[in-house]
C-alpha atoms as a PDB file:
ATOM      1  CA  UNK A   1      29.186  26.475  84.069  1.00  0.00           C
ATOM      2  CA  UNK A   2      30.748  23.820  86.553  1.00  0.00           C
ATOM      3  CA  UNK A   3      30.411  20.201  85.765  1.00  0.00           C
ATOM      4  CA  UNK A   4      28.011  18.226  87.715  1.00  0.00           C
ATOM      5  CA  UNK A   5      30.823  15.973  89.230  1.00  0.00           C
ATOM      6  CA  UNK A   6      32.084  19.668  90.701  1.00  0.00           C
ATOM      7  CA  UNK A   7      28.975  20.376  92.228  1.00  0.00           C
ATOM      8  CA  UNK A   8      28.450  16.708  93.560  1.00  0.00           C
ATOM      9  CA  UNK A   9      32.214  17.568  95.652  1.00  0.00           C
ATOM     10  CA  UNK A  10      30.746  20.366  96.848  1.00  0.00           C
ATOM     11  CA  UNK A  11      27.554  19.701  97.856  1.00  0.00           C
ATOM     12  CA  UNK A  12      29.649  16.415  99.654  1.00  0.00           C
ATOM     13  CA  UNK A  13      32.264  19.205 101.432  1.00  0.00           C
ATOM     14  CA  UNK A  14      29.647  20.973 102.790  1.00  0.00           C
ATOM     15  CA  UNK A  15      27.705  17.911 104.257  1.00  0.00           C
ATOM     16  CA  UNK A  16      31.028  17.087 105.920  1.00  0.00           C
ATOM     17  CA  UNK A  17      31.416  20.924 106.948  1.00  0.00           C
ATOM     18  CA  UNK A  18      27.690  20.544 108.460  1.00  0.00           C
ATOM     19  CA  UNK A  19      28.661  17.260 110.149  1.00  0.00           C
ATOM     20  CA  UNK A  20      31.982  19.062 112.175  1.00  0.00           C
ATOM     21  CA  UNK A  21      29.240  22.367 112.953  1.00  0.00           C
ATOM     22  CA  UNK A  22      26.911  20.428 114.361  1.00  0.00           C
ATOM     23  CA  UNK A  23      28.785  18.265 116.678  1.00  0.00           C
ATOM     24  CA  UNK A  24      30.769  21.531 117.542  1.00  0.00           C
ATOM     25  CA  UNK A  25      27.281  22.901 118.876  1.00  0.00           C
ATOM     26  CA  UNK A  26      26.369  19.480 120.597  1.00  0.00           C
ATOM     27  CA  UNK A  27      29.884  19.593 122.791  1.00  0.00           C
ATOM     28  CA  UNK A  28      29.660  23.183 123.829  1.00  0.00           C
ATOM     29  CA  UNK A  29      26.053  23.085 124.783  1.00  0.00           C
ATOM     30  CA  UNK A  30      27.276  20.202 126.951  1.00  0.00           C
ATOM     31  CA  UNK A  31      30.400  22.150 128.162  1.00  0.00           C
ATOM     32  CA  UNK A  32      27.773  25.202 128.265  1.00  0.00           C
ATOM     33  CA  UNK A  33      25.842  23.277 131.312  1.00  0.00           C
ATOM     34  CA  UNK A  34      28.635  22.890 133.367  1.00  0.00           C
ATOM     35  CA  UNK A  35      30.046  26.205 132.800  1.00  0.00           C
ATOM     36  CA  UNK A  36      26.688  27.498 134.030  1.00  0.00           C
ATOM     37  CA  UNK A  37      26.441  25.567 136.960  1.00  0.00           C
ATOM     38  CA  UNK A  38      29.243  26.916 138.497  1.00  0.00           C
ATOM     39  CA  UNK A  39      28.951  30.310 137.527  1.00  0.00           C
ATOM     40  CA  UNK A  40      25.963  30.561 138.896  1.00  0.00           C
ATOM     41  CA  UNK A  41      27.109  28.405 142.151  1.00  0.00           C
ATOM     42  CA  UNK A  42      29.770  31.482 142.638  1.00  0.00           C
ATOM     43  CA  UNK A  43      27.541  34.403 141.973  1.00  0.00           C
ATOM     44  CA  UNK A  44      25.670  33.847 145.618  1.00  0.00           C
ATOM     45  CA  UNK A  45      29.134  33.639 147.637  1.00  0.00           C
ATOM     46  CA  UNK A  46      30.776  36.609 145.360  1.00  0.00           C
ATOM     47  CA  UNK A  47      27.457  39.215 146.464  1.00  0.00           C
ATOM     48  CA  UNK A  48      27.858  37.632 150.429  1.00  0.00           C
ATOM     49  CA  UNK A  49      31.794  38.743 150.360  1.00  0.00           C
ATOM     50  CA  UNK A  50      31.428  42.213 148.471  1.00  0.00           C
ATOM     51  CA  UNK A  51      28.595  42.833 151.349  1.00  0.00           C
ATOM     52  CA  UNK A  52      30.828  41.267 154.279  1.00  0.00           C
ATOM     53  CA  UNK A  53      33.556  43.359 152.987  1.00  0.00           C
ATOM     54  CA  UNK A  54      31.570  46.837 152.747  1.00  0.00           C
ATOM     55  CA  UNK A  55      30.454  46.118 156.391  1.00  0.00           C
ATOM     56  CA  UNK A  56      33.989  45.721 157.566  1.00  0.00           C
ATOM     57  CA  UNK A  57      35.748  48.382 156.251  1.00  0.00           C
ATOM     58  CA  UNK A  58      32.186  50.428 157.320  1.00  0.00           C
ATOM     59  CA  UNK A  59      32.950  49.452 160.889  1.00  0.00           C
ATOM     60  CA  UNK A  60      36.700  50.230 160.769  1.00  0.00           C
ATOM     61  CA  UNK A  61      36.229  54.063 158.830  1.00  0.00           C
ATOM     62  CA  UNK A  62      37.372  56.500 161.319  1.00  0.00           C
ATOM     63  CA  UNK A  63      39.603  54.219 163.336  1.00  0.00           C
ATOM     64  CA  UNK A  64      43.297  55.292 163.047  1.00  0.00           C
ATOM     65  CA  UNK A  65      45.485  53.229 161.610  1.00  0.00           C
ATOM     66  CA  UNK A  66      42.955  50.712 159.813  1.00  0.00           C
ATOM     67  CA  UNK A  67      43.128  51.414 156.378  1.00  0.00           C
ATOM     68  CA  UNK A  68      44.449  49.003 154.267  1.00  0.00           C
ATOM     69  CA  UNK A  69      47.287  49.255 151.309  1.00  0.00           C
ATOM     70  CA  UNK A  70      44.716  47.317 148.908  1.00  0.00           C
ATOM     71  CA  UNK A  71      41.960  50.178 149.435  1.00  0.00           C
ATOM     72  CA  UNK A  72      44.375  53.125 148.324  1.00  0.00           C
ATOM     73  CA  UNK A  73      43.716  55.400 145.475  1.00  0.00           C
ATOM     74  CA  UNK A  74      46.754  56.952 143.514  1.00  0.00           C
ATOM     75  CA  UNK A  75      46.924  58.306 140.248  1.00  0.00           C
ATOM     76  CA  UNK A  76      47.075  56.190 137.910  1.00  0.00           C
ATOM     77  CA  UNK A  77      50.118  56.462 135.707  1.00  0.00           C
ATOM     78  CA  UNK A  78      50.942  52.527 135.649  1.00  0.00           C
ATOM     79  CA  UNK A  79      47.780  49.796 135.094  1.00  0.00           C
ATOM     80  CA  UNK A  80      47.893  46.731 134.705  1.00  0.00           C
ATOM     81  CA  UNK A  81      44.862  45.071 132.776  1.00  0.00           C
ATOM     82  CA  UNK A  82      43.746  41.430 133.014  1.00  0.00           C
ATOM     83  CA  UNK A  83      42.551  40.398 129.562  1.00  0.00           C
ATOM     84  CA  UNK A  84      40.397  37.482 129.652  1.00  0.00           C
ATOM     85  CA  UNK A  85      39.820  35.808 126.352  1.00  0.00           C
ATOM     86  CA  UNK A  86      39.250  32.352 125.067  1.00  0.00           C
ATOM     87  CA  UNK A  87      41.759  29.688 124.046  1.00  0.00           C
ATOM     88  CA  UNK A  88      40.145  28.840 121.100  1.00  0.00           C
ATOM     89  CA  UNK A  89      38.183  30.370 117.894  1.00  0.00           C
ATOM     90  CA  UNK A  90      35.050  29.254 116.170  1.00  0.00           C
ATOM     91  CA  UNK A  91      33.163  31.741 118.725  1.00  0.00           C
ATOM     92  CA  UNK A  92      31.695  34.361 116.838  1.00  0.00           C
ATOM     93  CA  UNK A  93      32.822  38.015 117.434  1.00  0.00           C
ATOM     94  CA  UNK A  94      33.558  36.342 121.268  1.00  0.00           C
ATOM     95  CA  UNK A  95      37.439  36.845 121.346  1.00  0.00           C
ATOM     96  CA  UNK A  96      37.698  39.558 118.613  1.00  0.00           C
ATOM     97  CA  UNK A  97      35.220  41.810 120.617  1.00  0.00           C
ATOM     98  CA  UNK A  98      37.301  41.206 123.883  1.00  0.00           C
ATOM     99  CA  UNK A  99      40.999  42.425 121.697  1.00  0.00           C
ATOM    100  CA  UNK A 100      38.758  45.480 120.382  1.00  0.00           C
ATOM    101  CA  UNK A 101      37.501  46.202 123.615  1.00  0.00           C
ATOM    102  CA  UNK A 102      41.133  46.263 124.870  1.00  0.00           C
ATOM    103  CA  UNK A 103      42.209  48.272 122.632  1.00  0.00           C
ATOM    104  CA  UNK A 104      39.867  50.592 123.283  1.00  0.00           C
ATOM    105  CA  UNK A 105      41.275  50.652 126.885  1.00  0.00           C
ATOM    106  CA  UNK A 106      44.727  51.446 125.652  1.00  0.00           C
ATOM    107  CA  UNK A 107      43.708  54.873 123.633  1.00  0.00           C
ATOM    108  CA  UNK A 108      41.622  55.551 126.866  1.00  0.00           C
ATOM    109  CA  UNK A 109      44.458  55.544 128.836  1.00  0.00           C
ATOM    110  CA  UNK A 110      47.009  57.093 126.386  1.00  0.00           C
ATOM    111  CA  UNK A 111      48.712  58.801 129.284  1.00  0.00           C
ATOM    112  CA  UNK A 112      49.329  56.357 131.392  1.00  0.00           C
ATOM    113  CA  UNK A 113      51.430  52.860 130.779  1.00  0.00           C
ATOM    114  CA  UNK A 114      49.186  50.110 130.743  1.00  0.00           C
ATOM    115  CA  UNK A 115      50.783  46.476 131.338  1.00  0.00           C
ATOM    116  CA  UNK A 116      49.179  43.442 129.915  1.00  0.00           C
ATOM    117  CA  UNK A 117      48.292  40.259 132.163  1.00  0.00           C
ATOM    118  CA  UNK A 118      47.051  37.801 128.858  1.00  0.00           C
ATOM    119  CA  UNK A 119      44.672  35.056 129.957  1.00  0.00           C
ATOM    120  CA  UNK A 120      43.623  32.559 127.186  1.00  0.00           C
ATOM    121  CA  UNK A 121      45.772  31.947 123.864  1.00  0.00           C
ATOM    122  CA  UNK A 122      43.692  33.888 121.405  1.00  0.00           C
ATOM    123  CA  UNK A 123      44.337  37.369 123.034  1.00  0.00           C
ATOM    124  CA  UNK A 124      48.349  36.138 123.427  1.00  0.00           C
ATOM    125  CA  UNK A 125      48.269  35.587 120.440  1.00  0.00           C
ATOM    126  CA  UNK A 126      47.352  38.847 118.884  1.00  0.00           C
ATOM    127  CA  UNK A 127      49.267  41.006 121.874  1.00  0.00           C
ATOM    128  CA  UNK A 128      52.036  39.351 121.873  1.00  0.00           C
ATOM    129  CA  UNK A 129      53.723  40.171 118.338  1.00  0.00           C
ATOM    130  CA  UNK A 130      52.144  44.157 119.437  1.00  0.00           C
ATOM    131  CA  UNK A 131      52.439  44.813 122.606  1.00  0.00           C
ATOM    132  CA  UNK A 132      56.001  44.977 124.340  1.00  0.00           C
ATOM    133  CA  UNK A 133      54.299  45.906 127.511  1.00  0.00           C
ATOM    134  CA  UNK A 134      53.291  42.075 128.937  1.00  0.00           C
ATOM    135  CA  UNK A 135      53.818  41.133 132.357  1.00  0.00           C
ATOM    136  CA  UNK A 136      52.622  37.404 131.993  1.00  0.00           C
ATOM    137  CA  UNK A 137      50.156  34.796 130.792  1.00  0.00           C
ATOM    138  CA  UNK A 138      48.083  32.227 131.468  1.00  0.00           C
ATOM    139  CA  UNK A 139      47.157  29.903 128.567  1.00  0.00           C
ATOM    140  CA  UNK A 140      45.226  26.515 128.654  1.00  0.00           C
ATOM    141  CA  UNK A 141      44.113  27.783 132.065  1.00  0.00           C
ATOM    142  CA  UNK A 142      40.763  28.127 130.815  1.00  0.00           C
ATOM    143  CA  UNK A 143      40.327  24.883 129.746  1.00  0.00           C
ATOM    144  CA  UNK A 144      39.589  23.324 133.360  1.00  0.00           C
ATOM    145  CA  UNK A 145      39.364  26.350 135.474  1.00  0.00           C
ATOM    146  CA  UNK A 146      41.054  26.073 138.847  1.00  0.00           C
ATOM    147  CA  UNK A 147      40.783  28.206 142.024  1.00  0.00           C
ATOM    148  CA  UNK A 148      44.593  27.743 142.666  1.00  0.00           C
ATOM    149  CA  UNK A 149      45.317  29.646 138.436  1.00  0.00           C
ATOM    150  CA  UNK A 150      43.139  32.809 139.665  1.00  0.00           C
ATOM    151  CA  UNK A 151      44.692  32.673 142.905  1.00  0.00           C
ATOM    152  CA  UNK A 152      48.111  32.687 141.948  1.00  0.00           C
ATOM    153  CA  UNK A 153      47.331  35.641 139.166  1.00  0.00           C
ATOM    154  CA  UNK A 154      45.903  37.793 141.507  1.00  0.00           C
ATOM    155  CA  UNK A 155      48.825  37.207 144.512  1.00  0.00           C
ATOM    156  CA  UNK A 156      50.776  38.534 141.964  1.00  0.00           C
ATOM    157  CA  UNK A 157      49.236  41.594 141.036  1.00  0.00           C
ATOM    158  CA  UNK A 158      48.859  42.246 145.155  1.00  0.00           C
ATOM    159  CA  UNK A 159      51.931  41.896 145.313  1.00  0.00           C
ATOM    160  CA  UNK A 160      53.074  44.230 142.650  1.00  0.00           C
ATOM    161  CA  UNK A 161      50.135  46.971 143.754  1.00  0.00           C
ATOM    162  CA  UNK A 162      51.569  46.843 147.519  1.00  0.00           C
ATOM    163  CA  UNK A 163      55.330  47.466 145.976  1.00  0.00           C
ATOM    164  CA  UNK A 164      54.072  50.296 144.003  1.00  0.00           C
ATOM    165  CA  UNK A 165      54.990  48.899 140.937  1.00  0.00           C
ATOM    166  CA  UNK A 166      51.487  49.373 139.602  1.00  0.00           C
ATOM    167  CA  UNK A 167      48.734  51.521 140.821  1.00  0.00           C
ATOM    168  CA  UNK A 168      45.389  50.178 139.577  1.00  0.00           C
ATOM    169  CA  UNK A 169      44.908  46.712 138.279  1.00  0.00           C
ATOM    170  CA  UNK A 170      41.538  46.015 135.817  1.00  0.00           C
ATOM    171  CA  UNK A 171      40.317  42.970 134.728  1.00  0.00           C
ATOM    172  CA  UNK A 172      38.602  42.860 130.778  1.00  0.00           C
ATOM    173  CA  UNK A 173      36.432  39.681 130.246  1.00  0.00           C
ATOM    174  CA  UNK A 174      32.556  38.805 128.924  1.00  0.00           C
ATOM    175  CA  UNK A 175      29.985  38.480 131.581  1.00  0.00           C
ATOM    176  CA  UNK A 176      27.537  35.590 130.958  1.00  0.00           C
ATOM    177  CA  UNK A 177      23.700  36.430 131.130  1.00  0.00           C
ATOM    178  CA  UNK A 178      22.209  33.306 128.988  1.00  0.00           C
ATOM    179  CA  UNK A 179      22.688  31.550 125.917  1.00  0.00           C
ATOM    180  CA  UNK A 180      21.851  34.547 123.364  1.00  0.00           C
ATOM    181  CA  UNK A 181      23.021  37.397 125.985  1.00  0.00           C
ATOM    182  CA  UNK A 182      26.206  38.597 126.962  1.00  0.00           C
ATOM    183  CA  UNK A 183      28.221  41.422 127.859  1.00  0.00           C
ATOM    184  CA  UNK A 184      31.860  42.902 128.077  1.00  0.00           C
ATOM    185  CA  UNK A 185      32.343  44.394 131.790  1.00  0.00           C
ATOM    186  CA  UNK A 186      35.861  46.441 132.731  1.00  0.00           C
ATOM    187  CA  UNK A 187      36.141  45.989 136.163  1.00  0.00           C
ATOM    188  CA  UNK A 188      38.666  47.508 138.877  1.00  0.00           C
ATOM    189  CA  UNK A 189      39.525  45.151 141.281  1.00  0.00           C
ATOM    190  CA  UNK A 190      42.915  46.867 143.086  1.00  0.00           C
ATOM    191  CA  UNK A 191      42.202  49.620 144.696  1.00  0.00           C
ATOM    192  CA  UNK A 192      39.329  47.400 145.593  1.00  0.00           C
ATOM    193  CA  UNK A 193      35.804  49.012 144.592  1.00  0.00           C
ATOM    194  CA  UNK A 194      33.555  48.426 147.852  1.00  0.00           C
ATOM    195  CA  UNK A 195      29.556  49.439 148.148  1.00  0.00           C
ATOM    196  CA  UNK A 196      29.006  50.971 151.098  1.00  0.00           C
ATOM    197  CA  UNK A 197      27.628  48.596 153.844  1.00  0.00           C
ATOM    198  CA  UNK A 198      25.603  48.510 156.579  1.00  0.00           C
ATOM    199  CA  UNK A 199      26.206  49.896 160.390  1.00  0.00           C
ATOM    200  CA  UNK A 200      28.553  48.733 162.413  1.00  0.00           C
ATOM    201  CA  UNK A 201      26.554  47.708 165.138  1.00  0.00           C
ATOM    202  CA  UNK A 202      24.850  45.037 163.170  1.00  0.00           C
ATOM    203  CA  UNK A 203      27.286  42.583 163.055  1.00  0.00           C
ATOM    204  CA  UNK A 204      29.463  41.487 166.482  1.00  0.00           C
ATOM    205  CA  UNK A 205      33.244  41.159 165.196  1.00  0.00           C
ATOM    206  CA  UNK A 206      35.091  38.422 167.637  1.00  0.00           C
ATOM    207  CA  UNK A 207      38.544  39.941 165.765  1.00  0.00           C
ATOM    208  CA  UNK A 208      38.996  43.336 165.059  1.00  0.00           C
ATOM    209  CA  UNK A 209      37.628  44.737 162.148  1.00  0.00           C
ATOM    210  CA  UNK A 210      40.730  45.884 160.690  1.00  0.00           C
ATOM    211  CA  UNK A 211      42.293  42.492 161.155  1.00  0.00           C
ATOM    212  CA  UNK A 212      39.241  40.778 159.011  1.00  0.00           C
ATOM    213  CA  UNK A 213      39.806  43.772 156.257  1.00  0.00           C
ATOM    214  CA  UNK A 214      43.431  43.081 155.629  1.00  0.00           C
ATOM    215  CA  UNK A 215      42.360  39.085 155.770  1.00  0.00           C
ATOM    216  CA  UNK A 216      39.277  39.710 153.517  1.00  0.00           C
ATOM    217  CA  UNK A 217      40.678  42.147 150.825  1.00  0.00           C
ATOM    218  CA  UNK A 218      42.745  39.579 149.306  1.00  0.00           C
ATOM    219  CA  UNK A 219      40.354  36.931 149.394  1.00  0.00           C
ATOM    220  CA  UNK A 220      38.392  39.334 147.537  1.00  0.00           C
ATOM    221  CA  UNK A 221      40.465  40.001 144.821  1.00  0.00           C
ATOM    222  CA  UNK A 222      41.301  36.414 144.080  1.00  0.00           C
ATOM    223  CA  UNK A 223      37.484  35.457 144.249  1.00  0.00           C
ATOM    224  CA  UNK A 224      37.158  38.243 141.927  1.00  0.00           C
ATOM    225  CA  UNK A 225      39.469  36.891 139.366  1.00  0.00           C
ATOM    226  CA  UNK A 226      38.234  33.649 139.654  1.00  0.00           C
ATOM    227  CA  UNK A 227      34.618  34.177 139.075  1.00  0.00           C
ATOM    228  CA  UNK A 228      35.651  36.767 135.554  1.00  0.00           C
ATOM    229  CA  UNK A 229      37.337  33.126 134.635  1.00  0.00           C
ATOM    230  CA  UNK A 230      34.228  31.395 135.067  1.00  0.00           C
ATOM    231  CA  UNK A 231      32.333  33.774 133.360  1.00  0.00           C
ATOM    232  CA  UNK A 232      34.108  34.207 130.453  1.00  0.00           C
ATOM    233  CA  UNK A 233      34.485  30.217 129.610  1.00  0.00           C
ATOM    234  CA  UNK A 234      30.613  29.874 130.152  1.00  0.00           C
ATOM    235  CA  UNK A 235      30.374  33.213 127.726  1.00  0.00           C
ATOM    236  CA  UNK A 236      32.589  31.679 125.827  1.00  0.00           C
ATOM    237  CA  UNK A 237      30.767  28.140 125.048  1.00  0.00           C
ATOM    238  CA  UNK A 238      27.943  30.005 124.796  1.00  0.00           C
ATOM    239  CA  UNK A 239      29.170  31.935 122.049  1.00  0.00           C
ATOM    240  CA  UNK A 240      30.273  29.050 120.441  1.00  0.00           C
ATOM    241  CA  UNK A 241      27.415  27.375 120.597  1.00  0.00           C
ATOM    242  CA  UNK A 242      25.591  29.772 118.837  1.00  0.00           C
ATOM    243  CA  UNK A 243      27.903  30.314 116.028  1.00  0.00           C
ATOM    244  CA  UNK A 244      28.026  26.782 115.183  1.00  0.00           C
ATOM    245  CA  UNK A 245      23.926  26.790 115.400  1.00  0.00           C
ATOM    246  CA  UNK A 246      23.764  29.222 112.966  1.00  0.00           C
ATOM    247  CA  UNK A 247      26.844  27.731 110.782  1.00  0.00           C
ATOM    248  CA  UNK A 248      24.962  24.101 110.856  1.00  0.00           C
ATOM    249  CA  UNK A 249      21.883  26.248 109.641  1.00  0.00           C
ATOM    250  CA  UNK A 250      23.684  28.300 106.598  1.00  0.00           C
ATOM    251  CA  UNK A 251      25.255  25.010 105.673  1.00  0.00           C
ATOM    252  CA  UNK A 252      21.952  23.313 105.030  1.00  0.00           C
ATOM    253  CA  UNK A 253      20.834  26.075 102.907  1.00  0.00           C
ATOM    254  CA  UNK A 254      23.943  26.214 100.683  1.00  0.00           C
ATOM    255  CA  UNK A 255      23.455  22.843 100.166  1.00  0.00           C
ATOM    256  CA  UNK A 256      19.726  23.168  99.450  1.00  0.00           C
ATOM    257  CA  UNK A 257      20.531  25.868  96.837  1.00  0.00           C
ATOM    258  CA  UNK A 258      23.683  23.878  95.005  1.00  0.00           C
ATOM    259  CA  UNK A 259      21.380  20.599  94.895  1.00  0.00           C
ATOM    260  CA  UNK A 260      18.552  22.865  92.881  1.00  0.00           C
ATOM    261  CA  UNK A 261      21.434  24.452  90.808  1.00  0.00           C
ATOM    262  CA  UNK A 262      22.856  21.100  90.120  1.00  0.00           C
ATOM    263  CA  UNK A 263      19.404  19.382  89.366  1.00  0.00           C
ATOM    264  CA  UNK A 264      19.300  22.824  86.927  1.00  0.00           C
ATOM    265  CA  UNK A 265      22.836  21.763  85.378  1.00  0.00           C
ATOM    266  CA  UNK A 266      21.765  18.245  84.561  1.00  0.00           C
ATOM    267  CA  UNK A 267      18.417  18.870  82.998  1.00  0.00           C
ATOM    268  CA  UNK A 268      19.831  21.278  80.585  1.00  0.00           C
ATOM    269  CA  UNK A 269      22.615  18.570  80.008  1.00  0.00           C
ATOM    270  CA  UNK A 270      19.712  16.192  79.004  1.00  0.00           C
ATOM    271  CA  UNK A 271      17.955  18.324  77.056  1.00  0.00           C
ATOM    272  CA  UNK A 272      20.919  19.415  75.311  1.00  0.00           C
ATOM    273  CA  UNK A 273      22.020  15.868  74.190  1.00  0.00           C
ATOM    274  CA  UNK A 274      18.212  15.261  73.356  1.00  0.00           C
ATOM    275  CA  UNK A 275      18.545  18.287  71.204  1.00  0.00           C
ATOM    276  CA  UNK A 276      21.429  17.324  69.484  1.00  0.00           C
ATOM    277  CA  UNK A 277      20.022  13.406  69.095  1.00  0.00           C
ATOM    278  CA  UNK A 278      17.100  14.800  67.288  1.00  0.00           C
ATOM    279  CA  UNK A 279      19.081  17.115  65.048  1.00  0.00           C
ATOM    280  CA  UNK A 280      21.123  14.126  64.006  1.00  0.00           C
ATOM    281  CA  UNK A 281      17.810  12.323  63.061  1.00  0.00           C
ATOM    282  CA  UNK A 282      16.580  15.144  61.345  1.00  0.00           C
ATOM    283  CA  UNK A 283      19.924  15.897  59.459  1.00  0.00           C
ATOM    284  CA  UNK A 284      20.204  12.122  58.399  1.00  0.00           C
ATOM    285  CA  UNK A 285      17.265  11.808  56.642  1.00  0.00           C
END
């Protein structure tokens, strides 16, 4: 049975525990708010490009000549994948989810050689001591998340798609839907994914169409990249948030049942020396 001083430490190290959980969930509700504000700022301007887009390369299909590098399918026997995760734990299942979803991805595509792009420092971490295959990374990005990062991460992966050097690039992150809610989304961003748009004849180009499609098309990708950042860190706090909510609320349990079990401790203590004062009494005389 542990002494009482034992259980008073303990009781004590979980308080402070509580203390740390608690004012974990208080800064990434805070950080939460932000991250939501601008993820839901980019959403609008995301669905106007992807529909701009599909209503370009509607009105240049059939023209010779217009199709662009960034919209061509080939097999694909070299991928690169974008692996969004965060650049710090305490999150829940939030960055081990992402590593097992990538994973998956890898025995998916078996057959073909998949290169890592590693964005956050808790899935460089784990890839980089088992994967050889690792073009870059991008770590403490996510920490203040800049247009100019996503930019130059996608430029790159143009770049290496238009050489040849890769044929499809993917990007792995968590989509944020609210607090409680979220969801791991595989996307294919090179060769770009387009819905189809409208007619041509609804929109009067001043340049020609093919011209705004090569212009666009990059645009695209980077926005795309971008906006998976965005969502990811607001998944991310949001994750956190919740794990520390329900840490701060186990905490206050344990310390609910190790004050009973100590009150428990120290009344059999008393009633044990009671015991033993009366046997002495009774012994004496």
């Amino acid at each position: 049975m542990p002494s009482l001083i034992d259980l008073r430490r303990r009781i004590r190290s979980v308080k402070n525990t509580q203390q740390i959980t608690r004012a974990m969930k208080l800064v990434s509700a805070a950080k939460l708010r932000k991250a939501q504000d601008r993820v839901l700022s980019a959403r609008p301007y995301s669905q106007l490009l992807r529909e701009m887009l599909s209503s370009v390369a509607a009105a240049t299909r059939g023209v010779e000549g217009a199709g662009d590098a960034l919209l061509e399918i080939r097999p694909e026997k070299r991928i690169q994948l974008v692996l969004i995760t965060g650049e710090k734990g305490l999150a829940g299942s939030f960055n081990s989810a992402l590593i097992k979803a990538a994973q998956n991805f890898l025995e998916e595509h078996a057959g073909s050689q998949v290169v890592l792009e590693l964005v956050g420092k808790k899935g460089r971490d784990f890839f980089r001591k088992r994967r050889p295959e690792i073009s870059g990374e991008l770590v403490g990005a996510l920490n203040n998340v800049k247009y100019a990062d996503a930019q130059a991460l996608a430029q790159a992966a143009i770049e290496r798609f238009r050489a040849g050097e890769i044929d499809a690039v993917y990007l792995l992150y968590t989509e944020f839907r609210s607090v409680v809610s979220r969801r791991i989304r595989v996307d294919r961003v090179l060769p770009a994914e387009l819905p189809e748009g409208q007619a041509a004849a609804d929109y009067i180009y001043e340049q020609p169409p093919a011209d705004l499609l090569g212009q666009l098309l990059p645009r695209y990708v980077e926005f795309a990249v971008f906006q998976a950042m965005l969502e990811s860190v607001a998944a991310e706090h949001a994750a956190r948030m919740t794990a520390m909510d329900a840490a701060t609320s186990n905490a206050a349990e344990m310390i609910e049942k190790l004050t009973l079990y100590m009150n428990r401790v120290r009344q059999a203590s008393i009633t044990k020396e009671i015991i033993e004062v009366v046997s002495g009494a009774a012994a004496a005389e």
